[in-house]
C-alpha atoms as a PDB file:
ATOM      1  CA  UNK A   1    -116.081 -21.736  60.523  1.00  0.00           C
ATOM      2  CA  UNK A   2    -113.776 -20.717  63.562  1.00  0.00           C
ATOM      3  CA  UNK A   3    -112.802 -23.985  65.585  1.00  0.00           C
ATOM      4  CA  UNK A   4    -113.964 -23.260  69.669  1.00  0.00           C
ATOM      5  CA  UNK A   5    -110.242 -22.919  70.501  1.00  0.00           C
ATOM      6  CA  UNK A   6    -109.453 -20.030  68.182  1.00  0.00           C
ATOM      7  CA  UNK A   7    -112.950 -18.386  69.496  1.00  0.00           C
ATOM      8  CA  UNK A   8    -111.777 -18.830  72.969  1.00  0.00           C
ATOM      9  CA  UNK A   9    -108.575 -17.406  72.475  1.00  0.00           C
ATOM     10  CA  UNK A  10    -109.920 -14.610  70.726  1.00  0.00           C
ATOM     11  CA  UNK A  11    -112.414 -13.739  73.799  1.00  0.00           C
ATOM     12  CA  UNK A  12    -109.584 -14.273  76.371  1.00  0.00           C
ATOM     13  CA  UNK A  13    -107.452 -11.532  74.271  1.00  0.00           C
ATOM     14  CA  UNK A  14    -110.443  -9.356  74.195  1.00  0.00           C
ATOM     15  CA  UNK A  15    -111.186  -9.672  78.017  1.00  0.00           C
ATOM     16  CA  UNK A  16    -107.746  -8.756  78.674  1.00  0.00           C
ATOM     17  CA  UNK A  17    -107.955  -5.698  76.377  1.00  0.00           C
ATOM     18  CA  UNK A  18    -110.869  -4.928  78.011  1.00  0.00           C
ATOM     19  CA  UNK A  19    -109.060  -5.104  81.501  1.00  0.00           C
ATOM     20  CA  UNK A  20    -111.871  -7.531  82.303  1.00  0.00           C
ATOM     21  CA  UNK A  21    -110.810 -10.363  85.046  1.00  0.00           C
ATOM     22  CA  UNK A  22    -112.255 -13.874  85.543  1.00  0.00           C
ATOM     23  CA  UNK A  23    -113.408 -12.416  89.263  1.00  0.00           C
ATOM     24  CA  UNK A  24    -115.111  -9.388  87.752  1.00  0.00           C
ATOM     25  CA  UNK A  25    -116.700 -11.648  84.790  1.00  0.00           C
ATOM     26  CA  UNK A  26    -117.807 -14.514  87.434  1.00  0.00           C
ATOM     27  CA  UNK A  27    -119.403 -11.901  89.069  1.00  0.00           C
ATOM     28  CA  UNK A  28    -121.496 -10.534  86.393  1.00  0.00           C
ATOM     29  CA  UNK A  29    -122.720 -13.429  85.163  1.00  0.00           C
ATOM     30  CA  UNK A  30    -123.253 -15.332  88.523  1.00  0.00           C
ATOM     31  CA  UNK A  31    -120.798 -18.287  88.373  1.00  0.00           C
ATOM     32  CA  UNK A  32    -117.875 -19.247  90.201  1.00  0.00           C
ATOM     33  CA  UNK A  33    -114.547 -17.645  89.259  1.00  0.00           C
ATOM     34  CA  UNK A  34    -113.579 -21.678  89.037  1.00  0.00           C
ATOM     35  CA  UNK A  35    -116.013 -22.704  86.692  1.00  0.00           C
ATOM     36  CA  UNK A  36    -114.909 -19.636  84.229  1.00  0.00           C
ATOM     37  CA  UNK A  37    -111.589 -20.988  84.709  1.00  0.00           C
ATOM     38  CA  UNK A  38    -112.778 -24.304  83.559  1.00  0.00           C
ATOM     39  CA  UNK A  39    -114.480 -23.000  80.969  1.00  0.00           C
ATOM     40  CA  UNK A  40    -111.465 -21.273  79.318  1.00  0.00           C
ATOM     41  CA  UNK A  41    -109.031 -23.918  80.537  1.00  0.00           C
ATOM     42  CA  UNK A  42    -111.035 -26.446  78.645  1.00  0.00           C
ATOM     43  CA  UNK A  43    -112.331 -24.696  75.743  1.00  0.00           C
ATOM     44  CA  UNK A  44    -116.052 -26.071  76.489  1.00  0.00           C
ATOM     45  CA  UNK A  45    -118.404 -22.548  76.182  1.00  0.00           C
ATOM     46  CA  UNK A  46    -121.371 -22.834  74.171  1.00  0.00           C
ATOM     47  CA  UNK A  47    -122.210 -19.775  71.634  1.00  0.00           C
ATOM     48  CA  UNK A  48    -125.374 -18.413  74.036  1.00  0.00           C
ATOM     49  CA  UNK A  49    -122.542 -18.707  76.897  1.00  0.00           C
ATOM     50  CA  UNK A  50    -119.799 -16.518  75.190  1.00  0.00           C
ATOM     51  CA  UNK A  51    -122.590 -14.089  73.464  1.00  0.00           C
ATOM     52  CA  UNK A  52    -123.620 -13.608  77.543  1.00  0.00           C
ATOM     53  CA  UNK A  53    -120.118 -13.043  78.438  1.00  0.00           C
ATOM     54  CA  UNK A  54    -119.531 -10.629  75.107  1.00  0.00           C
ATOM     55  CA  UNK A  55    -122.766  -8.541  76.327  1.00  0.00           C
ATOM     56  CA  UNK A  56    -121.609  -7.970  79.904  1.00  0.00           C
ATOM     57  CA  UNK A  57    -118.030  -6.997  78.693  1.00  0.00           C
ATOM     58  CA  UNK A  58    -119.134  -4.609  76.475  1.00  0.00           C
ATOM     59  CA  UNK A  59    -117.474  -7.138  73.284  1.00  0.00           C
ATOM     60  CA  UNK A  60    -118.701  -7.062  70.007  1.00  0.00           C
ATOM     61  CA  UNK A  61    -119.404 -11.276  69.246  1.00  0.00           C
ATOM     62  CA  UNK A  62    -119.411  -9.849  65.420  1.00  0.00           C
ATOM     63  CA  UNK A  63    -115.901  -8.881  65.854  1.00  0.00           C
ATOM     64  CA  UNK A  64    -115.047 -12.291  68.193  1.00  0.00           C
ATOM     65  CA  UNK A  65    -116.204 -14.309  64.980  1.00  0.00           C
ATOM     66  CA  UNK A  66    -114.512 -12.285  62.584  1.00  0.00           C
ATOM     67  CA  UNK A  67    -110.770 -12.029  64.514  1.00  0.00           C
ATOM     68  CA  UNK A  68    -111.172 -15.962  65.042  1.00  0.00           C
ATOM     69  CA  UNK A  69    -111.835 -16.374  61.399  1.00  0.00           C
ATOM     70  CA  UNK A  70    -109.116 -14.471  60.120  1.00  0.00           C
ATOM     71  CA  UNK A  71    -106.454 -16.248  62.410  1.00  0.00           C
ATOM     72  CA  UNK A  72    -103.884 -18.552  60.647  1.00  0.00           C
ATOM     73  CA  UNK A  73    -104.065 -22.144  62.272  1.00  0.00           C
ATOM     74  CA  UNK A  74    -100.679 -22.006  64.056  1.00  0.00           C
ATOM     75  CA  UNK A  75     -98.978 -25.878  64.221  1.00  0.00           C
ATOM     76  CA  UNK A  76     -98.240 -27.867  67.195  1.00  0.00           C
ATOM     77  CA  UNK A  77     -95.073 -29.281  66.489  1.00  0.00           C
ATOM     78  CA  UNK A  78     -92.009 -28.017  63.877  1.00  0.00           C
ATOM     79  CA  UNK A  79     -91.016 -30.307  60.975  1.00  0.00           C
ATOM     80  CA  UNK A  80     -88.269 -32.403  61.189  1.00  0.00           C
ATOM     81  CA  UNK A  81     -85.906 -30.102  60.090  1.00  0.00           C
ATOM     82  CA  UNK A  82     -86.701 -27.030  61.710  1.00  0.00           C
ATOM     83  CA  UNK A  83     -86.026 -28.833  65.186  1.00  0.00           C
ATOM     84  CA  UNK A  84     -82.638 -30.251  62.997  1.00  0.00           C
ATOM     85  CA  UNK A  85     -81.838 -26.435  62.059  1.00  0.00           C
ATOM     86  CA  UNK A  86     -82.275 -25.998  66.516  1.00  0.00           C
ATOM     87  CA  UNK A  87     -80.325 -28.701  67.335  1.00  0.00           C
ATOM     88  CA  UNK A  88     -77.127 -27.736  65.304  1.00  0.00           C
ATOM     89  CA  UNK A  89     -77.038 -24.067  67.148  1.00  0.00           C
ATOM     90  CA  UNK A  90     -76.765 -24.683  70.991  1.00  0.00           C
ATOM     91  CA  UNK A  91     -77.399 -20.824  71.018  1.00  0.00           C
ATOM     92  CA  UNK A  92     -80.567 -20.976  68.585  1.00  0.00           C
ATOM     93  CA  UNK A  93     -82.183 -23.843  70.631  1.00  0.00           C
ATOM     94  CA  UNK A  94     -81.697 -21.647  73.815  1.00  0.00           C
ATOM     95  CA  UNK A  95     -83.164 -18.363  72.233  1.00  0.00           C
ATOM     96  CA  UNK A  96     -86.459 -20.964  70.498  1.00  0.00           C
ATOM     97  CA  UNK A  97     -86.940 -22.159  74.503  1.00  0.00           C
ATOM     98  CA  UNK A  98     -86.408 -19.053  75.428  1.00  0.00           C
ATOM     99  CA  UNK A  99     -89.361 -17.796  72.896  1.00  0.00           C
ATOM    100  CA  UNK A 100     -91.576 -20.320  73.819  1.00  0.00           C
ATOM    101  CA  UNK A 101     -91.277 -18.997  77.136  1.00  0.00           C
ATOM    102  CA  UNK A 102     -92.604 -15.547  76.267  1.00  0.00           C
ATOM    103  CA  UNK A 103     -89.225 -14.321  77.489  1.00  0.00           C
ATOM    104  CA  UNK A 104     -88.294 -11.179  76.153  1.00  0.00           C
ATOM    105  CA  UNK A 105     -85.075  -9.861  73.359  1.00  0.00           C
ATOM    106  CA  UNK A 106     -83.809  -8.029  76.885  1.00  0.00           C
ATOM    107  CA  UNK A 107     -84.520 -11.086  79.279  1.00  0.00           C
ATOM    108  CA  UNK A 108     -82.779 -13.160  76.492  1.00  0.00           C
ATOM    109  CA  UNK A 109     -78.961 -11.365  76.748  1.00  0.00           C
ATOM    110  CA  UNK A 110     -79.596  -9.758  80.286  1.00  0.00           C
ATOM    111  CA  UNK A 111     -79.273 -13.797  81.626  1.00  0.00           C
ATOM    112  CA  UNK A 112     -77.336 -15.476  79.093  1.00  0.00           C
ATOM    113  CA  UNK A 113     -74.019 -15.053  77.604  1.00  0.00           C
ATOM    114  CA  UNK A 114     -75.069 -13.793  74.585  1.00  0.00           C
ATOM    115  CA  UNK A 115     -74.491 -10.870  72.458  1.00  0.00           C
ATOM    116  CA  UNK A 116     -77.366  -8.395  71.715  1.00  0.00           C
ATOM    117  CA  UNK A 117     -75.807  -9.024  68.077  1.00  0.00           C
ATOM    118  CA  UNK A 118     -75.864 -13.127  68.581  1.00  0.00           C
ATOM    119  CA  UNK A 119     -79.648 -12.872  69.858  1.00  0.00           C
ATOM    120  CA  UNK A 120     -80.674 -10.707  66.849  1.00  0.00           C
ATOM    121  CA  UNK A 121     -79.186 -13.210  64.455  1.00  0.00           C
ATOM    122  CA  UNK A 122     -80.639 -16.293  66.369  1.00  0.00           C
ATOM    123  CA  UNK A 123     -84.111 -14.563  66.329  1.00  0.00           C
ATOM    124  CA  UNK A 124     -83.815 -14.074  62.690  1.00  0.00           C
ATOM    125  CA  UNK A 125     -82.982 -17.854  62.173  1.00  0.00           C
ATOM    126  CA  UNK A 126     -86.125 -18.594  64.104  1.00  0.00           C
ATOM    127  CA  UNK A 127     -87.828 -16.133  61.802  1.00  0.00           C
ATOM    128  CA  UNK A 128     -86.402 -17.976  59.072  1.00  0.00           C
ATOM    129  CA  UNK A 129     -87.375 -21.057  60.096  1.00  0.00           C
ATOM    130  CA  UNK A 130     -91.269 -20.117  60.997  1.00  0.00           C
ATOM    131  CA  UNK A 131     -90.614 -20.162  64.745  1.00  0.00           C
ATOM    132  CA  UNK A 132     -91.229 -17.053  65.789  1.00  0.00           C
ATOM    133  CA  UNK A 133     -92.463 -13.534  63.399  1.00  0.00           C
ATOM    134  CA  UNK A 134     -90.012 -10.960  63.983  1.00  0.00           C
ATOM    135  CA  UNK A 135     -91.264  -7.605  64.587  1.00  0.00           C
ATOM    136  CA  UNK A 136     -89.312  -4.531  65.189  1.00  0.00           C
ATOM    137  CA  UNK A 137     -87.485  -3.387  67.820  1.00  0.00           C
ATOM    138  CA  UNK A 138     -86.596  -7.348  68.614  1.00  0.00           C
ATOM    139  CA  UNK A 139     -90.195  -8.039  69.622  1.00  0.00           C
ATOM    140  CA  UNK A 140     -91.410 -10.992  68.340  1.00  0.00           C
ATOM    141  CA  UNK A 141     -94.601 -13.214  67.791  1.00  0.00           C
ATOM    142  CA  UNK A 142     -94.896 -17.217  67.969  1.00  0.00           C
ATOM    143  CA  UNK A 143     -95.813 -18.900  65.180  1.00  0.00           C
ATOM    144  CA  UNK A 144     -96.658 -22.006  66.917  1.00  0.00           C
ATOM    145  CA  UNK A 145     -99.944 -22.686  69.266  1.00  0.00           C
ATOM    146  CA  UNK A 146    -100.215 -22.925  73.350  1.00  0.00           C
ATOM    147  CA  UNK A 147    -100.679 -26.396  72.493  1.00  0.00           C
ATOM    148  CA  UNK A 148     -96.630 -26.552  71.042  1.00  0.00           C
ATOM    149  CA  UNK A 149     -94.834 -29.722  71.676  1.00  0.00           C
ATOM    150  CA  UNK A 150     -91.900 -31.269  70.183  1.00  0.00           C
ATOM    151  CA  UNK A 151     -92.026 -34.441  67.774  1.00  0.00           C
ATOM    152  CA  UNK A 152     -92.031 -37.759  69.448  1.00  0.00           C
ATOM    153  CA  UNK A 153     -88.280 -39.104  68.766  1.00  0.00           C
ATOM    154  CA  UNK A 154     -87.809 -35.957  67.191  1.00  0.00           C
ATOM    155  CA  UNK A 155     -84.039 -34.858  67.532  1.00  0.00           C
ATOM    156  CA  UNK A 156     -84.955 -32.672  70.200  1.00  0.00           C
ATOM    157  CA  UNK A 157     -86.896 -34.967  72.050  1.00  0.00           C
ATOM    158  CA  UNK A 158     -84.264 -37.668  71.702  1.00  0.00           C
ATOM    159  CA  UNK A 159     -82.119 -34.692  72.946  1.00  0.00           C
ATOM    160  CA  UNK A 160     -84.163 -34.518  76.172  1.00  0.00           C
ATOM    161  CA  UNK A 161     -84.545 -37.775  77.162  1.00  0.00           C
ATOM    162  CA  UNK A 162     -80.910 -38.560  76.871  1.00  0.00           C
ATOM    163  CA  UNK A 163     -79.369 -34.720  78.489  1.00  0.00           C
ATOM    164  CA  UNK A 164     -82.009 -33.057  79.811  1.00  0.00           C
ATOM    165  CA  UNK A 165     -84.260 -35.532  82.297  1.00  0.00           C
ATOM    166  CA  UNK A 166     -81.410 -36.939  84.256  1.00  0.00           C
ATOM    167  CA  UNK A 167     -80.112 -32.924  85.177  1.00  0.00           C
ATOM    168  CA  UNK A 168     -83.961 -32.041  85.563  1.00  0.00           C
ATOM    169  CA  UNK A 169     -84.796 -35.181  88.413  1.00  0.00           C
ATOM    170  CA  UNK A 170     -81.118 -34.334  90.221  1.00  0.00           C
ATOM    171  CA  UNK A 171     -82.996 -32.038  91.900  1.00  0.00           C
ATOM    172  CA  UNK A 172     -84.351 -32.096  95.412  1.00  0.00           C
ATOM    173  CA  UNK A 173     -88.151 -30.930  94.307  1.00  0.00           C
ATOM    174  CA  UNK A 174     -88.584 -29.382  97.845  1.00  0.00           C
ATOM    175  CA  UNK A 175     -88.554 -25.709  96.637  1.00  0.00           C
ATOM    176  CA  UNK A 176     -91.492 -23.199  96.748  1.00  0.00           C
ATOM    177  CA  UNK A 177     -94.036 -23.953  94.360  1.00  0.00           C
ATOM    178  CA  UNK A 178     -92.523 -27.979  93.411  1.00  0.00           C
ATOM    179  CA  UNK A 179     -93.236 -31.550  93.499  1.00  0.00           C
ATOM    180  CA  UNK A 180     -92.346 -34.527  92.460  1.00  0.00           C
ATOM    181  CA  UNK A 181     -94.879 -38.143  92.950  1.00  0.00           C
ATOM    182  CA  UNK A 182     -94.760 -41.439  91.351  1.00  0.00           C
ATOM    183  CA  UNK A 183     -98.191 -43.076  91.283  1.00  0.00           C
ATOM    184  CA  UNK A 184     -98.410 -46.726  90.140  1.00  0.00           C
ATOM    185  CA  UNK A 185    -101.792 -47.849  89.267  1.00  0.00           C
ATOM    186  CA  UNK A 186    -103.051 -51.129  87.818  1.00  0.00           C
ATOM    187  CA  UNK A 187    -105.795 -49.180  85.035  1.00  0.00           C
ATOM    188  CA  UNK A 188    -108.034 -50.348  82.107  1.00  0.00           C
ATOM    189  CA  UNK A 189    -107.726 -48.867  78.691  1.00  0.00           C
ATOM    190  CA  UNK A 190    -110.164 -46.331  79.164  1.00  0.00           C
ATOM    191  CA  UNK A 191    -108.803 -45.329  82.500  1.00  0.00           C
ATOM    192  CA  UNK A 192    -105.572 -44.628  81.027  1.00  0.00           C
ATOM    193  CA  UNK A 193    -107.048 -43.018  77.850  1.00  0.00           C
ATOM    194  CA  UNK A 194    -108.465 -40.526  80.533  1.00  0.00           C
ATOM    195  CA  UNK A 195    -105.809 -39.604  82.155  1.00  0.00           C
ATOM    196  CA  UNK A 196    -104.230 -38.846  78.851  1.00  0.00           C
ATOM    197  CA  UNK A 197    -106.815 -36.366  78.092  1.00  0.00           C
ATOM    198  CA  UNK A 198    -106.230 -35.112  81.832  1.00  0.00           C
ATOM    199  CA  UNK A 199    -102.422 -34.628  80.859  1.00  0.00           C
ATOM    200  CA  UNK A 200    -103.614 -32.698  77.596  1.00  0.00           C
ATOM    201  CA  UNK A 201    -105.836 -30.507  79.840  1.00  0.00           C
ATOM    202  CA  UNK A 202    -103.181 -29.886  82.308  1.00  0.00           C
ATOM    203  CA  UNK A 203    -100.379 -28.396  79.666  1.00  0.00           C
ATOM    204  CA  UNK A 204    -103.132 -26.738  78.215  1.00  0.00           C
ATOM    205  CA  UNK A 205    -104.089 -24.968  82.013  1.00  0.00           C
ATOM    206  CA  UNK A 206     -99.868 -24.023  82.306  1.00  0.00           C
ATOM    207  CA  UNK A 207     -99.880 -22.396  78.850  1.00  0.00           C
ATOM    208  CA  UNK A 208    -103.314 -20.472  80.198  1.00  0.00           C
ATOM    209  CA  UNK A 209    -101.583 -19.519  83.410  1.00  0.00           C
ATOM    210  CA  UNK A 210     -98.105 -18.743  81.572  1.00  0.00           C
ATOM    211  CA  UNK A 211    -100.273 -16.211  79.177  1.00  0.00           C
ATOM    212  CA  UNK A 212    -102.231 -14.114  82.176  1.00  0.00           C
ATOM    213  CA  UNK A 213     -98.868 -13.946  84.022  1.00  0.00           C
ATOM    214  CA  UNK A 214     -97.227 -12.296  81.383  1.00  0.00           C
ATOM    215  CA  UNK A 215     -99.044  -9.012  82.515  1.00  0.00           C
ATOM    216  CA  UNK A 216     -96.864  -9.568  85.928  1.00  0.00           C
ATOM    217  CA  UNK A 217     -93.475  -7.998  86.112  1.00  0.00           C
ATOM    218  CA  UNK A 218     -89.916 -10.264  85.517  1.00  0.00           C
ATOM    219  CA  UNK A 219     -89.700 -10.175  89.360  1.00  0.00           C
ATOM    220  CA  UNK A 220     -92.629 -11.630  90.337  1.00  0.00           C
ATOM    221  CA  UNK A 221     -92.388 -15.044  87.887  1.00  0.00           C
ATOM    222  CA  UNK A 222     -89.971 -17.402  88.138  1.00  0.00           C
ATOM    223  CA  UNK A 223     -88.949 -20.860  85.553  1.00  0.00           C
ATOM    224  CA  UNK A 224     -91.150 -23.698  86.028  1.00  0.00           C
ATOM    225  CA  UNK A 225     -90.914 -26.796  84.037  1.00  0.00           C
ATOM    226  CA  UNK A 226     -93.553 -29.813  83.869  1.00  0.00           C
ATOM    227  CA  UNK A 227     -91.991 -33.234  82.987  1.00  0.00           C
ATOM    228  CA  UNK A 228     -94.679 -35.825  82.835  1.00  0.00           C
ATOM    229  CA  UNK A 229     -94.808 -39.183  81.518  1.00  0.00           C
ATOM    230  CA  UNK A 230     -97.395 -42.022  81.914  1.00  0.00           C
ATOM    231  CA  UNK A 231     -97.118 -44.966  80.447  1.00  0.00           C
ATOM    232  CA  UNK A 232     -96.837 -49.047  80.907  1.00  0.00           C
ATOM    233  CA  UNK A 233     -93.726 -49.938  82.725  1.00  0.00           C
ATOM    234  CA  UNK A 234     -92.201 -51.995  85.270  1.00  0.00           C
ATOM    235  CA  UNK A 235     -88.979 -51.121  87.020  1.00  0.00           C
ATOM    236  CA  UNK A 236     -86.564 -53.173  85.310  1.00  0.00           C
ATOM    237  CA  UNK A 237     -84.912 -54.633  88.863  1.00  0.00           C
ATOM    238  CA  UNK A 238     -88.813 -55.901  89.394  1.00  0.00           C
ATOM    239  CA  UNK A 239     -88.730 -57.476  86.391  1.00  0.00           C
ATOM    240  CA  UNK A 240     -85.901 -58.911  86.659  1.00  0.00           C
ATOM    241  CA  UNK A 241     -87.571 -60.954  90.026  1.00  0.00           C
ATOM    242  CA  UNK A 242     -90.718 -62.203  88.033  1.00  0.00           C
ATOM    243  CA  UNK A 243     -91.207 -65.854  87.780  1.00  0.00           C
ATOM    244  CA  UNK A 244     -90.661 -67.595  84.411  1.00  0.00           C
ATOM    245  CA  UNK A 245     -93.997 -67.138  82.049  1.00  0.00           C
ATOM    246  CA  UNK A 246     -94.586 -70.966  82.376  1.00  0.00           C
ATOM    247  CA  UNK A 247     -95.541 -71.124  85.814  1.00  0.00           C
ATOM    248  CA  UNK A 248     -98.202 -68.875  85.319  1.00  0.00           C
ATOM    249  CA  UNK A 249     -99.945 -70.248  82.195  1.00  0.00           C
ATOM    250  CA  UNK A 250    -101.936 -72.439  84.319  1.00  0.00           C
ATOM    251  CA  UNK A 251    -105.968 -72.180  84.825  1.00  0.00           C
ATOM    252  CA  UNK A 252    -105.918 -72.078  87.988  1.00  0.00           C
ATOM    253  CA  UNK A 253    -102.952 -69.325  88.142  1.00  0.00           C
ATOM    254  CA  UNK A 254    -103.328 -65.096  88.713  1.00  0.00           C
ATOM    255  CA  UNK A 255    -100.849 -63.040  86.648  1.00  0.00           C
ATOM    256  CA  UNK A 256    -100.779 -59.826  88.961  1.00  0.00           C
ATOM    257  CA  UNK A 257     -99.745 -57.203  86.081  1.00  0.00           C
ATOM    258  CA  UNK A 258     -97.902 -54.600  87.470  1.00  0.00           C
ATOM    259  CA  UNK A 259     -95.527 -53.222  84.020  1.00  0.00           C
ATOM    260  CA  UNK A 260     -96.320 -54.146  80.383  1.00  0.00           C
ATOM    261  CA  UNK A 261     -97.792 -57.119  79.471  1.00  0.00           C
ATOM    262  CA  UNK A 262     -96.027 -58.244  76.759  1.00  0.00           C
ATOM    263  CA  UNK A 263     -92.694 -56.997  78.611  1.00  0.00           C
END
């Protein structure tokens, strides 16, 4: 049976082949144009929901079921080596970003310094490697889901943390469309299990938004990049001011936790 992802995906495809909006559909089935937004967003639609939204769309469920079925599972991360095979070609690991930014062969060489005959050869690596399908005329599909992200101390994470997110916060964060917070917050367990889920829900809203706005033209998108990270910490100059473990071992004594607790 079709997981509710792949069946949501499917629909979403159809809708837009249908040249049906969210607006239009809210309308028809009388909800809010935020709720269908959730619904998608979040992959939560029971089957009497989407066989309502099939029906006023003029979608055949039959063939909703049957596309979903028939889709490959596409991963979520690469193995080890295919992010090794991106890391030794500076070039290759631009034109994979590049990919999984739904940028196109011509987008590719008109902004970098790259040969049309370099890009070719990169996409074909990518190919290679199960990135991407190459199709012709240098159009491409991914091979990897909206829910893509790199291996935890994979090399290309490792790659980030130690090139990438010092260049990426040396910005000012005060152009159109950005921000940048820092939220401490003393949370249980759960509370911080939710917010992970919230995080998971978020990148899977930008890869939702990045997919309708590929129907825009170049000019009207620009680059944005999420960097989030949430976990137990303390700055290190704090720490550094804490009182020795001893004095608070007491009864009677409060340990205020603000970073890690065994930290």
């Amino acid at each position: 049976m079709s997981s509710p992802e792949l069946l949501l995906d499917v629909l979403r495809t159809e809708l837009r082949r249908v040249g049906m909006t969210y607006k239009q559909l809210a309308n028809l089935i009388d909800m809010s144009e935020s709720s269908i937004k959730r619904m998608f967003g979040q992959k939560d639609m029971t089957l009497s929901r989407m066989a309502q939204i099939c029906k006023v769309a003029d979608i055949s469920l039959e063939d909703v079921l049957r596309q979903a079925a028939d889709v490959t599972p596409q991963a979520d991360n690469l193995t080890l080596a295919q992010e090794k095979a991106l890391m030794e070609n500076p070039k290759l690991l631009l034109v994979a970003i590049s990919c999984l930014g739904h940028w196109t062969f011509e987008q590719i060489i008109e902004t970098y310094n790259l040969t049309e005959a370099e890009c070719v050869l990169c996409m074909i690596e990518l190919d290679k490697h199960e990135v991407i399908e190459l199709k012709p005329m240098n159009r491409y599909r991914l091979r990897v889901s909206p829910a893509f992200r790199w291996r935890a101390d994979g090399p290309i994470q490792t790659f980030f943390k130690e090139k990438v997110v010092s260049d990426y916060f040396d910005g000012r964060f005060d152009g159109n469309g950005e921000t940048l917070m820092c939220v401490p917050a003393r949370l249980s367990q759960n509370s911080a299990r939710e917010i992970q889920q919230k995080i998971q829900q978020l990148a899977a809203e930008i890869a939702r938004l990045q997919q309708e706005d590929r129907r825009l033209p170049p000019e009207d998108r620009d680059g944005f990049t999420l960097m989030l990270g949430f976990r137990s910490w303390e700055f290190s100059a704090f720490t550094a001011l804490r009182r020795p473990t001893t004095m608070a071992s007491t009864k009677t004594a409060v340990v205020h936790q603000i970073g890690p607790k065994n930290k």
